[in-house]
N, C-alpha and C. Protein backbone atom coordinates (compact mmCIF):
# COMPACT_ATOMS: atom_id res chain seq x y z
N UNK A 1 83.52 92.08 128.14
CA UNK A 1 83.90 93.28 128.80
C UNK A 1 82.70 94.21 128.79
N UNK A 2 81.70 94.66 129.72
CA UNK A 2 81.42 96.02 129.92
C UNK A 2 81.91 97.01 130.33
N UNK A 3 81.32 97.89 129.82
CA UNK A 3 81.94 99.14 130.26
C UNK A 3 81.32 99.84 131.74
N UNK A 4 81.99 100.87 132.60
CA UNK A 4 81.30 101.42 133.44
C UNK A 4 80.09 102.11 133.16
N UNK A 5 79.12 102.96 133.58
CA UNK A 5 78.25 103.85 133.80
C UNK A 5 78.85 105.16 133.37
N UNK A 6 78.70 105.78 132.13
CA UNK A 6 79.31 107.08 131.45
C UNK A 6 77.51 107.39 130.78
N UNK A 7 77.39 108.84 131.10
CA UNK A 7 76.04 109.23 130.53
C UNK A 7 76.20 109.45 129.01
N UNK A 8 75.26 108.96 128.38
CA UNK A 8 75.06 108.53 126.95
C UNK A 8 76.12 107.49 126.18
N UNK A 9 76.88 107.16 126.88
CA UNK A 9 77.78 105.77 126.30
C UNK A 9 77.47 105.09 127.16
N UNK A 10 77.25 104.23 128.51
CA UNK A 10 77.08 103.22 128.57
C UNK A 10 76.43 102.80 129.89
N UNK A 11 75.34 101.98 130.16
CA UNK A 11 74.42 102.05 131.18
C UNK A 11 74.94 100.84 132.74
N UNK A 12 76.13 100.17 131.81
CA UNK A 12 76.91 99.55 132.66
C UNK A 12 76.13 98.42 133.24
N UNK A 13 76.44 97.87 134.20
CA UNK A 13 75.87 96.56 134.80
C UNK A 13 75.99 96.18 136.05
N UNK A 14 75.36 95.14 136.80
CA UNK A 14 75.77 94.66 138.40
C UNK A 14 76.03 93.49 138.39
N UNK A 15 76.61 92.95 138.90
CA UNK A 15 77.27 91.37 139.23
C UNK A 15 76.26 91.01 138.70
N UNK A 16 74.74 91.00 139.28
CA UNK A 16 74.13 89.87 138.78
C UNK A 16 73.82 90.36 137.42
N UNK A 17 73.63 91.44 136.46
CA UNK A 17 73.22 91.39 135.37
C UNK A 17 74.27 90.63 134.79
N UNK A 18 75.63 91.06 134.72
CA UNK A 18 76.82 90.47 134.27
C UNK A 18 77.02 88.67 134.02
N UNK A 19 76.25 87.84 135.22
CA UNK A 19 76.04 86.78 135.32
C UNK A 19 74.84 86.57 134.77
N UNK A 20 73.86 86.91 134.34
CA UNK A 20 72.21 86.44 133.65
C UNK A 20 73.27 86.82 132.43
N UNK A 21 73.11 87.26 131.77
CA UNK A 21 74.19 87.51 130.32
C UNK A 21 74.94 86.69 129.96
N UNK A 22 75.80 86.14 130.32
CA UNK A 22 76.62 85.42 130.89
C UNK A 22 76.27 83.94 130.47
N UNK A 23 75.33 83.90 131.22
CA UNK A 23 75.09 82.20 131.34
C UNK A 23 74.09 82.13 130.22
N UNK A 24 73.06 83.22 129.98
CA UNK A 24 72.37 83.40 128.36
C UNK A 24 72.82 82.74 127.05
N UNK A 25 74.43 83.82 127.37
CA UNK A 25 75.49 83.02 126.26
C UNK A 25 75.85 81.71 126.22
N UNK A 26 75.59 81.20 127.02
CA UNK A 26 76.14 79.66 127.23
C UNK A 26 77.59 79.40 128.15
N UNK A 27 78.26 80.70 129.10
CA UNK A 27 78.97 80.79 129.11
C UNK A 27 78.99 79.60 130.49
N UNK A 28 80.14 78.77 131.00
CA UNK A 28 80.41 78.02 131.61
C UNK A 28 81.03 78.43 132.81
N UNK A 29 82.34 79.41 132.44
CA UNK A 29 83.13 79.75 133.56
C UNK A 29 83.27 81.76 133.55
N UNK A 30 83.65 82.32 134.34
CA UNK A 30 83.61 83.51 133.93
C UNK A 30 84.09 84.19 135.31
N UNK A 31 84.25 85.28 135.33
CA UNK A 31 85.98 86.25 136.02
C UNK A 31 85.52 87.51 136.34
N UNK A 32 84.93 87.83 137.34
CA UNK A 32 84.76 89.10 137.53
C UNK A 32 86.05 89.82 138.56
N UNK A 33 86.69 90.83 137.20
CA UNK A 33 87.56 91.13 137.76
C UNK A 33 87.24 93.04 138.93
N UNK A 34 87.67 94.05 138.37
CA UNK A 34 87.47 95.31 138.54
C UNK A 34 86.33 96.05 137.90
N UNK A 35 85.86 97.30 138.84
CA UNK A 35 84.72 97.42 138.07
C UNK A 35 84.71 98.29 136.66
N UNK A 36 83.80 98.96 136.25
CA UNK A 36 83.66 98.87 134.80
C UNK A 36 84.49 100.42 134.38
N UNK A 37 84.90 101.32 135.33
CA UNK A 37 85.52 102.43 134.82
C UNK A 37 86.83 102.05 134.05
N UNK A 38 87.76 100.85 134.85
CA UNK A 38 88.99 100.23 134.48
C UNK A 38 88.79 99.62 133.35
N UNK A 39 87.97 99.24 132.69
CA UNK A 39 87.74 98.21 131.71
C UNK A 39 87.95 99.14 130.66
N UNK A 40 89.28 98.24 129.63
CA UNK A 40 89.53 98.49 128.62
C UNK A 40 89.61 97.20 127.59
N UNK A 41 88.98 97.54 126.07
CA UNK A 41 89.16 96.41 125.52
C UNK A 41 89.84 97.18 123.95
N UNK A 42 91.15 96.35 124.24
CA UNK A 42 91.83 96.40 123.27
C UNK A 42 91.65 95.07 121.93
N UNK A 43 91.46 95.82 120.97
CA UNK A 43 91.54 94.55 120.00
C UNK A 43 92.07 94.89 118.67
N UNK A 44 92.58 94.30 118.03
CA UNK A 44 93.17 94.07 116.56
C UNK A 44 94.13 95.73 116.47
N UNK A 45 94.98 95.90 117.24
CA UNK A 45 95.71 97.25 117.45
C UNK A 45 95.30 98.47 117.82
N UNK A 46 93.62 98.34 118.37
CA UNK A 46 93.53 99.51 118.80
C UNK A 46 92.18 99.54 120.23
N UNK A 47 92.21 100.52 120.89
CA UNK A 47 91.39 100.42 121.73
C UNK A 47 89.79 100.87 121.34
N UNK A 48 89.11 100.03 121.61
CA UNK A 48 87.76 99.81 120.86
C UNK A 48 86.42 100.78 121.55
N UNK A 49 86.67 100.77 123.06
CA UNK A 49 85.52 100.99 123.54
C UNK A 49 86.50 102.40 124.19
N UNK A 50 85.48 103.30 125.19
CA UNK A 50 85.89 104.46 125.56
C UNK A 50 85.68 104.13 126.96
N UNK A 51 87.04 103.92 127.59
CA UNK A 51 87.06 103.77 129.45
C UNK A 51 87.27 105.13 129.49
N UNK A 52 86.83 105.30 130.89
CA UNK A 52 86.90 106.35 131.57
C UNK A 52 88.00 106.47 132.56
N UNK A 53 88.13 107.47 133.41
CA UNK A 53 89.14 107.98 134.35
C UNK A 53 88.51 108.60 135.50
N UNK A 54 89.47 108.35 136.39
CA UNK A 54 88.72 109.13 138.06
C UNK A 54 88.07 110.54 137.50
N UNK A 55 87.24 110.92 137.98
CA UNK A 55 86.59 112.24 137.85
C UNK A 55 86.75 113.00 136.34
N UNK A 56 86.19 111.65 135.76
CA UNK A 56 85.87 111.91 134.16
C UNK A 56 87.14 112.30 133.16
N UNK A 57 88.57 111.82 133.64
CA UNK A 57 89.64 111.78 132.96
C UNK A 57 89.60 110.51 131.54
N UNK A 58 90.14 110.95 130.22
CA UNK A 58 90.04 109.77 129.55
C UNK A 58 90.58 108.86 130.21
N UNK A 59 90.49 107.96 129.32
CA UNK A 59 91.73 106.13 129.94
C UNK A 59 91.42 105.80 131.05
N UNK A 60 91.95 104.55 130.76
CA UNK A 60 91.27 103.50 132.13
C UNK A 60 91.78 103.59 133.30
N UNK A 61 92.45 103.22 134.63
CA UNK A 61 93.59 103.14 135.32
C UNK A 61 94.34 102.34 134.93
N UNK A 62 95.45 102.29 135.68
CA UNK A 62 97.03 101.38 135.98
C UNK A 62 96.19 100.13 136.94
N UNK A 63 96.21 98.79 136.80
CA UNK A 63 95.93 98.12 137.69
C UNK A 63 96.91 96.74 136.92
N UNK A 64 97.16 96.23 138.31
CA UNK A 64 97.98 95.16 138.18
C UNK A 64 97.35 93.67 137.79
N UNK A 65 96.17 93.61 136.94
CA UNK A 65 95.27 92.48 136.24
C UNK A 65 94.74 92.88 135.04
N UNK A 66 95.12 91.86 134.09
CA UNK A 66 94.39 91.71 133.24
C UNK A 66 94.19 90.14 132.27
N UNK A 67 93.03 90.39 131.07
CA UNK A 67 92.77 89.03 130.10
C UNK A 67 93.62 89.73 129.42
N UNK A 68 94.83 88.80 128.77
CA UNK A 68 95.63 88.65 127.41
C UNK A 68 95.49 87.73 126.79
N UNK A 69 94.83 87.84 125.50
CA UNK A 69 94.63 86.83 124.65
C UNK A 69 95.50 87.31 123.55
N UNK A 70 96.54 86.27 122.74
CA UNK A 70 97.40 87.15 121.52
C UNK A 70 97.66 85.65 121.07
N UNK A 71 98.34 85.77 119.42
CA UNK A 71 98.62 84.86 119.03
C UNK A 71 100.00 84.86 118.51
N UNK A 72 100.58 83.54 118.33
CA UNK A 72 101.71 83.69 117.79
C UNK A 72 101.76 84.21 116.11
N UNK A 73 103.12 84.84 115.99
CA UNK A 73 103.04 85.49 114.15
C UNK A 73 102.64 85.08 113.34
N UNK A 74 101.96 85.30 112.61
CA UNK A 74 101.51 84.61 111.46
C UNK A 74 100.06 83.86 111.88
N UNK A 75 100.22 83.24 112.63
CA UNK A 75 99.07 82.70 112.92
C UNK A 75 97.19 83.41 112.68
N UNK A 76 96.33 82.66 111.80
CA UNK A 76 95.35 83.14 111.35
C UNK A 76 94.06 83.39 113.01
N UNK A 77 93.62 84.74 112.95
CA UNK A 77 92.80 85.09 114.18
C UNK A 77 91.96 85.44 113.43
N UNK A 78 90.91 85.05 114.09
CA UNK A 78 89.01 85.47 113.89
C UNK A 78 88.51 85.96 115.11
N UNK A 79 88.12 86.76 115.25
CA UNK A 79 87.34 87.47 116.21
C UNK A 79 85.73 87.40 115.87
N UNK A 80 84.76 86.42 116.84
CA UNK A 80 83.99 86.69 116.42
C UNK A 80 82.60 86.69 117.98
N UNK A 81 81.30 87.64 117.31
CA UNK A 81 80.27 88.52 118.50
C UNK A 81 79.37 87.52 118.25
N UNK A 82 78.91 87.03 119.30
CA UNK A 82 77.61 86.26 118.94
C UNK A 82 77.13 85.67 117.62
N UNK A 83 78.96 84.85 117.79
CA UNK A 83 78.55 83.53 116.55
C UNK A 83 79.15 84.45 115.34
N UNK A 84 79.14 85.57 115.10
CA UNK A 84 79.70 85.98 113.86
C UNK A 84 81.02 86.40 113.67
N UNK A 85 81.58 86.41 112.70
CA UNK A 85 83.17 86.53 112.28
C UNK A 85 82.73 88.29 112.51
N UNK A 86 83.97 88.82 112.55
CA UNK A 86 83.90 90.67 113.07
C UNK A 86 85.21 90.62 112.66
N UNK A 87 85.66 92.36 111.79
CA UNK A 87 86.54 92.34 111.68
C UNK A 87 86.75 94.08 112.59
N UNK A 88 87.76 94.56 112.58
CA UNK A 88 88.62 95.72 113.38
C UNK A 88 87.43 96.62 113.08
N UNK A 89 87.15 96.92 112.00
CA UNK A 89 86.22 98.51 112.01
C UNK A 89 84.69 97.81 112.20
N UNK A 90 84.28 96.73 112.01
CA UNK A 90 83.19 96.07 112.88
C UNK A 90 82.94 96.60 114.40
N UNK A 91 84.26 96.03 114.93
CA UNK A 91 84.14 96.03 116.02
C UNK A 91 83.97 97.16 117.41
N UNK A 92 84.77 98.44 116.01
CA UNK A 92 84.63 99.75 116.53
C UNK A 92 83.40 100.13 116.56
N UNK A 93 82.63 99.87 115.55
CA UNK A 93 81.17 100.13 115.21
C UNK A 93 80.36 99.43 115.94
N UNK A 94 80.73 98.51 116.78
CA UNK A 94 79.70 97.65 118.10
C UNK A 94 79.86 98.57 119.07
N UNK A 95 81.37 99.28 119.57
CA UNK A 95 81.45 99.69 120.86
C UNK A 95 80.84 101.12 120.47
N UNK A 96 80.29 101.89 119.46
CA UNK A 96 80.04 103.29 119.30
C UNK A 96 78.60 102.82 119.76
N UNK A 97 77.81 104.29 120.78
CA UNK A 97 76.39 104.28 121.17
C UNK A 97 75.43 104.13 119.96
């Protein structure tokens, strides 16, 4: 997930940066959905990164797509960034500038 273009949080990206990145990682298949103002990434109960809103409103929009990844109860989850295990306040601490 990137984020949109917000001055001093985030410099955002273009199709093709999104794809050189991408395939860097080793990535195989990949989904370009909406662009980066909508993008929200929720993880381990809370929202991680700071989307934006039309004319600089918090929160992302209402749009009828998204990635859901969840597991069944109990079931053991690892979240992990370039190869490393990350836990919830990790992860907050990746999306801060």
């Amino acid at each position: 997930m990137i984020d949109g273009r917000q001055y001093s949080y985030s410099v955002g990206a273009t199709l093709r940066e999104c794809q050189d990145f991408l395939y860097e990682k080793g990535a195989i298949n990949a989904m370009a959905m909406d662009g980066g103002s909508s993008a929200v990434l929720y993880a381990m109960g809370d929202i991680v990164n700071k989307p934006c809103g039309k004319n600089g409103n918090k929160g992302g929009r209402y749009l009828p797509d998204a990635w859901v990844v969840t597991a069944n109860k109990g079931q053991d989850v690892k979240v992990t960034i370039d190869g490393k295990e990350e836990t919830q306040q990790k992860i907050g601490q990746i999306m801060e500038p």
